[in-house]
C-alpha atoms as a PDB file:
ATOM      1  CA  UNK A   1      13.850  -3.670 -33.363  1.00  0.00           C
ATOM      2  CA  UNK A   2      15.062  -7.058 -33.480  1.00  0.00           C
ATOM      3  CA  UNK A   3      17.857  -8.651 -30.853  1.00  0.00           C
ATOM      4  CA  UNK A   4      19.556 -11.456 -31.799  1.00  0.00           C
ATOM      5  CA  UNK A   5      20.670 -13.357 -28.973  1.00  0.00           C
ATOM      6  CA  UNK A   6      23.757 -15.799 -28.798  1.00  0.00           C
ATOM      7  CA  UNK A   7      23.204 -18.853 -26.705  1.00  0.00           C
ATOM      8  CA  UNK A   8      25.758 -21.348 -26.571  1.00  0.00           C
ATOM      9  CA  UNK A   9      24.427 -25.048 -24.981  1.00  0.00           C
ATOM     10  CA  UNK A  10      27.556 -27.083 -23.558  1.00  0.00           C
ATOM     11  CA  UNK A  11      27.600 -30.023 -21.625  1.00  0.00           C
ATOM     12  CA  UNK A  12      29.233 -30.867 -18.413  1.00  0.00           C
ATOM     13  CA  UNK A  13      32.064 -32.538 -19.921  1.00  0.00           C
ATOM     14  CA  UNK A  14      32.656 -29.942 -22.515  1.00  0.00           C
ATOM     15  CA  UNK A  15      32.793 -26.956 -19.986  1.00  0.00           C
ATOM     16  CA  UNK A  16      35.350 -29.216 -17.588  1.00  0.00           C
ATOM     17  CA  UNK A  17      37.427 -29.516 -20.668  1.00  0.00           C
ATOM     18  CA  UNK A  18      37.046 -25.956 -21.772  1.00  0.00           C
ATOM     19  CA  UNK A  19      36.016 -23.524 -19.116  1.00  0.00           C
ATOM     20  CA  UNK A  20      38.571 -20.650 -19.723  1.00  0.00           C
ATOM     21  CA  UNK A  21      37.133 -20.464 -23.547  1.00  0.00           C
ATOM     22  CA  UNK A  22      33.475 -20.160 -22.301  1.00  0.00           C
ATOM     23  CA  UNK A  23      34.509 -17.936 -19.695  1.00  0.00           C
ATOM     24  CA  UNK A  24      35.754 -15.545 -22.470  1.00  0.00           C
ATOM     25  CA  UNK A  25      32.202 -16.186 -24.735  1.00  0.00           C
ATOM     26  CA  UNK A  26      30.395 -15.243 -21.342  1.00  0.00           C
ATOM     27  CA  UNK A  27      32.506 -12.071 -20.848  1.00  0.00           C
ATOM     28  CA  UNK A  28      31.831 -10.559 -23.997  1.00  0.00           C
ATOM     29  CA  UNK A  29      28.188 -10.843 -23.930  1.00  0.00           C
ATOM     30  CA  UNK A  30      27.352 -14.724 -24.824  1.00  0.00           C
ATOM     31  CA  UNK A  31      25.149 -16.957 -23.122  1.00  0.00           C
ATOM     32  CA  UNK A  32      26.474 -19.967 -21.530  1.00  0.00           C
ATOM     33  CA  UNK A  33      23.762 -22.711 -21.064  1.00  0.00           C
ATOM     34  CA  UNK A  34      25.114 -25.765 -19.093  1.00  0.00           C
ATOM     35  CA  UNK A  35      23.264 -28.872 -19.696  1.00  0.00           C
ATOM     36  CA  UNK A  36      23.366 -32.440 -18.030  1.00  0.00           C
ATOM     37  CA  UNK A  37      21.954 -34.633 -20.487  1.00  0.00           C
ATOM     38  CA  UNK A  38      21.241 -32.331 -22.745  1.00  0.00           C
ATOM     39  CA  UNK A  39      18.793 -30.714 -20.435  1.00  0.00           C
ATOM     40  CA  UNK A  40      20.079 -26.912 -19.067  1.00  0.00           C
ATOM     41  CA  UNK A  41      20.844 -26.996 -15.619  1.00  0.00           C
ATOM     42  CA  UNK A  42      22.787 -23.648 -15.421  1.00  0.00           C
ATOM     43  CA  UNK A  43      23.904 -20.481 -17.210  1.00  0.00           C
ATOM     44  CA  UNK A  44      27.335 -19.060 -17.213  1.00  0.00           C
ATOM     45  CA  UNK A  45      27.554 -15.221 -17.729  1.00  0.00           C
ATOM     46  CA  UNK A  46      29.226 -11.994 -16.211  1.00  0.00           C
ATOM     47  CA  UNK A  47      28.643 -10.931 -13.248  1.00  0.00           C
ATOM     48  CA  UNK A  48      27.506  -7.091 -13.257  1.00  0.00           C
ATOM     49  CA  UNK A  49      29.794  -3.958 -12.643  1.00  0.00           C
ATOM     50  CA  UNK A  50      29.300  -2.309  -9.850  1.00  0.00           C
ATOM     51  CA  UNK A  51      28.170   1.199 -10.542  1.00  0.00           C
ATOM     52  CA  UNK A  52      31.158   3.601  -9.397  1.00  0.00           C
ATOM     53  CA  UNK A  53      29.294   6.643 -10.208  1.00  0.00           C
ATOM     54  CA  UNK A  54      26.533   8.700  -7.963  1.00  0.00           C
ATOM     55  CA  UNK A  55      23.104   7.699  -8.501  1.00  0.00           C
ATOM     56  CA  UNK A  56      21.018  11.001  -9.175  1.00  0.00           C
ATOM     57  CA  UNK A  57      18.976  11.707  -6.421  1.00  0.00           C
ATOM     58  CA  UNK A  58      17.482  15.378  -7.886  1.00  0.00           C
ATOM     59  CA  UNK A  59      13.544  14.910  -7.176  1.00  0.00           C
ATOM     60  CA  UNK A  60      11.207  13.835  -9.970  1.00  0.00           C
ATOM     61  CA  UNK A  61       9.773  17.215 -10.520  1.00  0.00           C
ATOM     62  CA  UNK A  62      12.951  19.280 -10.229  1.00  0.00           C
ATOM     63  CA  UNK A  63      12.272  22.904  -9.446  1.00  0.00           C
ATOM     64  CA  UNK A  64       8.986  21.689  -7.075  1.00  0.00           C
ATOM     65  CA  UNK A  65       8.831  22.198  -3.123  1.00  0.00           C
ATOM     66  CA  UNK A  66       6.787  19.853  -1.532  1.00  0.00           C
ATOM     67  CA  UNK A  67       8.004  20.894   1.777  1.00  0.00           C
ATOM     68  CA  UNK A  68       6.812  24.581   2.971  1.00  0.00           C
ATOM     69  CA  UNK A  69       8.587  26.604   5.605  1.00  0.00           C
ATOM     70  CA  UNK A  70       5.649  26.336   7.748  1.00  0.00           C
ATOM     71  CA  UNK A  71       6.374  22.319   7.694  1.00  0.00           C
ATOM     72  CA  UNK A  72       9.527  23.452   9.934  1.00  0.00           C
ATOM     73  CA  UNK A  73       7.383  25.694  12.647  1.00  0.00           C
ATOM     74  CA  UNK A  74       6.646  24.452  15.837  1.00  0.00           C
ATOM     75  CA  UNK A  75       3.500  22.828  16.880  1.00  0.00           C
ATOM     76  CA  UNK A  76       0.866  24.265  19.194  1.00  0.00           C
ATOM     77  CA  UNK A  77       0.636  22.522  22.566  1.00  0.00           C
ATOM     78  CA  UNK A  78      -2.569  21.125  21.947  1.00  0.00           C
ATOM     79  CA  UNK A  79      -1.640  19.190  19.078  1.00  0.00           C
ATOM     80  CA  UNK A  80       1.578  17.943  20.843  1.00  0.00           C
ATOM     81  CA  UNK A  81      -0.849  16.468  23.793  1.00  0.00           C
ATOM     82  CA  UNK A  82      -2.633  14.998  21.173  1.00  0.00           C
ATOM     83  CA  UNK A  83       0.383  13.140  19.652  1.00  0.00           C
ATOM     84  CA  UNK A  84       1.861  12.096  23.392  1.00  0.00           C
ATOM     85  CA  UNK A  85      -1.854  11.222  24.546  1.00  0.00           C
ATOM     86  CA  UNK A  86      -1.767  13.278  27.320  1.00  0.00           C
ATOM     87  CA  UNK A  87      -4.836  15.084  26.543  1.00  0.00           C
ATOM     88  CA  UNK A  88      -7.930  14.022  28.494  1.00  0.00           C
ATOM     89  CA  UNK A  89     -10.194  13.296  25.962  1.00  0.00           C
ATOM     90  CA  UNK A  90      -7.619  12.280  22.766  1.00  0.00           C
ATOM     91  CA  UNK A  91      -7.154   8.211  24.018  1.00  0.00           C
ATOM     92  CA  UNK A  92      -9.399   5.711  25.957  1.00  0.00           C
ATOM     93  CA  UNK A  93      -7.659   3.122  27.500  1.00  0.00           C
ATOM     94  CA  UNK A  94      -8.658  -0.242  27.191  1.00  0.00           C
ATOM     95  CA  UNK A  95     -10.429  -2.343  30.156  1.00  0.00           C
ATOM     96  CA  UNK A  96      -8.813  -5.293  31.840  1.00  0.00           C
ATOM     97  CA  UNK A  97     -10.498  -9.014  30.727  1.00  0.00           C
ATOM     98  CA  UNK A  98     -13.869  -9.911  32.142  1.00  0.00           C
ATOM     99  CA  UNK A  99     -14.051  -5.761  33.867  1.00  0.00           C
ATOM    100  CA  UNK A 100     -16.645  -5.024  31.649  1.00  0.00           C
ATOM    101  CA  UNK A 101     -18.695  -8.096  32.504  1.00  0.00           C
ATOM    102  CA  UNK A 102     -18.129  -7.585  36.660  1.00  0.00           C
ATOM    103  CA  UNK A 103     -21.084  -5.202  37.126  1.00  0.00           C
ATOM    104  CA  UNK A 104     -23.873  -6.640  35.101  1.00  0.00           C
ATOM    105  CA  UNK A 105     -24.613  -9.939  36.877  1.00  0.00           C
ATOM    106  CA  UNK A 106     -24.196 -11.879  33.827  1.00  0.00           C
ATOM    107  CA  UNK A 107     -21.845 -15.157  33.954  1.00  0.00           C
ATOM    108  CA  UNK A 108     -18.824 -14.544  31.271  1.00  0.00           C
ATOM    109  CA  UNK A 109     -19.538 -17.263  28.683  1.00  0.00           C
ATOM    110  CA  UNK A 110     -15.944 -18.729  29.049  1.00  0.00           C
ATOM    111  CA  UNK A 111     -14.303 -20.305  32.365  1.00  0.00           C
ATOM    112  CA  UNK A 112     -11.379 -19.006  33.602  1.00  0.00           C
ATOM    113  CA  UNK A 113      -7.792 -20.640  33.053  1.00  0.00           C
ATOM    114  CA  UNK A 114      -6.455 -22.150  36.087  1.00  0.00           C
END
């Protein structure tokens, strides 16, 4: 399939002189290619319609159910500790800077900021 595209090339002084007649070329379709210099700078052309129907939101594979009823039962208890992280052994809490150095001996590597 072949499109053939209109283009229409105007210069600045030809679109001051005759910007309601380009206006109409750009509403029904044309393309409006401002130049300065002969060199395009700009293109003129209608601005799109906003859609004023619905979009269709039915789900790609219509008659499908991704979510099962037992998506909607409630959790057990020990899974809910392990989301809030109130179970003992579900998350370790990290050590303050230079704790884990304290007991060895060693000299931490950096001084401290004063």
């Amino acid at each position: 399939m072949v499109y053939n595209m209109v283009m229409i090339m105007v210069n600045i002084y030809q679109i001051k002189a005759r910007l309601s007649e380009y206006l109409e070329a750009a509403i029904k379709g044309e393309r409006v290619v401002i130049c300065k210099h002969n060199q395009p700078v700009a293109e003129l052309r209608p601005v799109e319609r906003v859609r004023s129907a619905p979009r269709d939101l039915t789900p790609m594979y219509p008659g499908e159910t991704f979510v099962t009823a037992a998506f909607f039962d409630p959790l057990p208890a020990d899974e809910i500790a392990a989301w809030d992280g109130t179970e003992p052994h579900g998350l370790k809490v990290a050590e303050p800077r230079g704790a884990s150095m304290a007991g060895t001996g060693r000299k931490a590597k950096r001084k401290a900021r004063t």
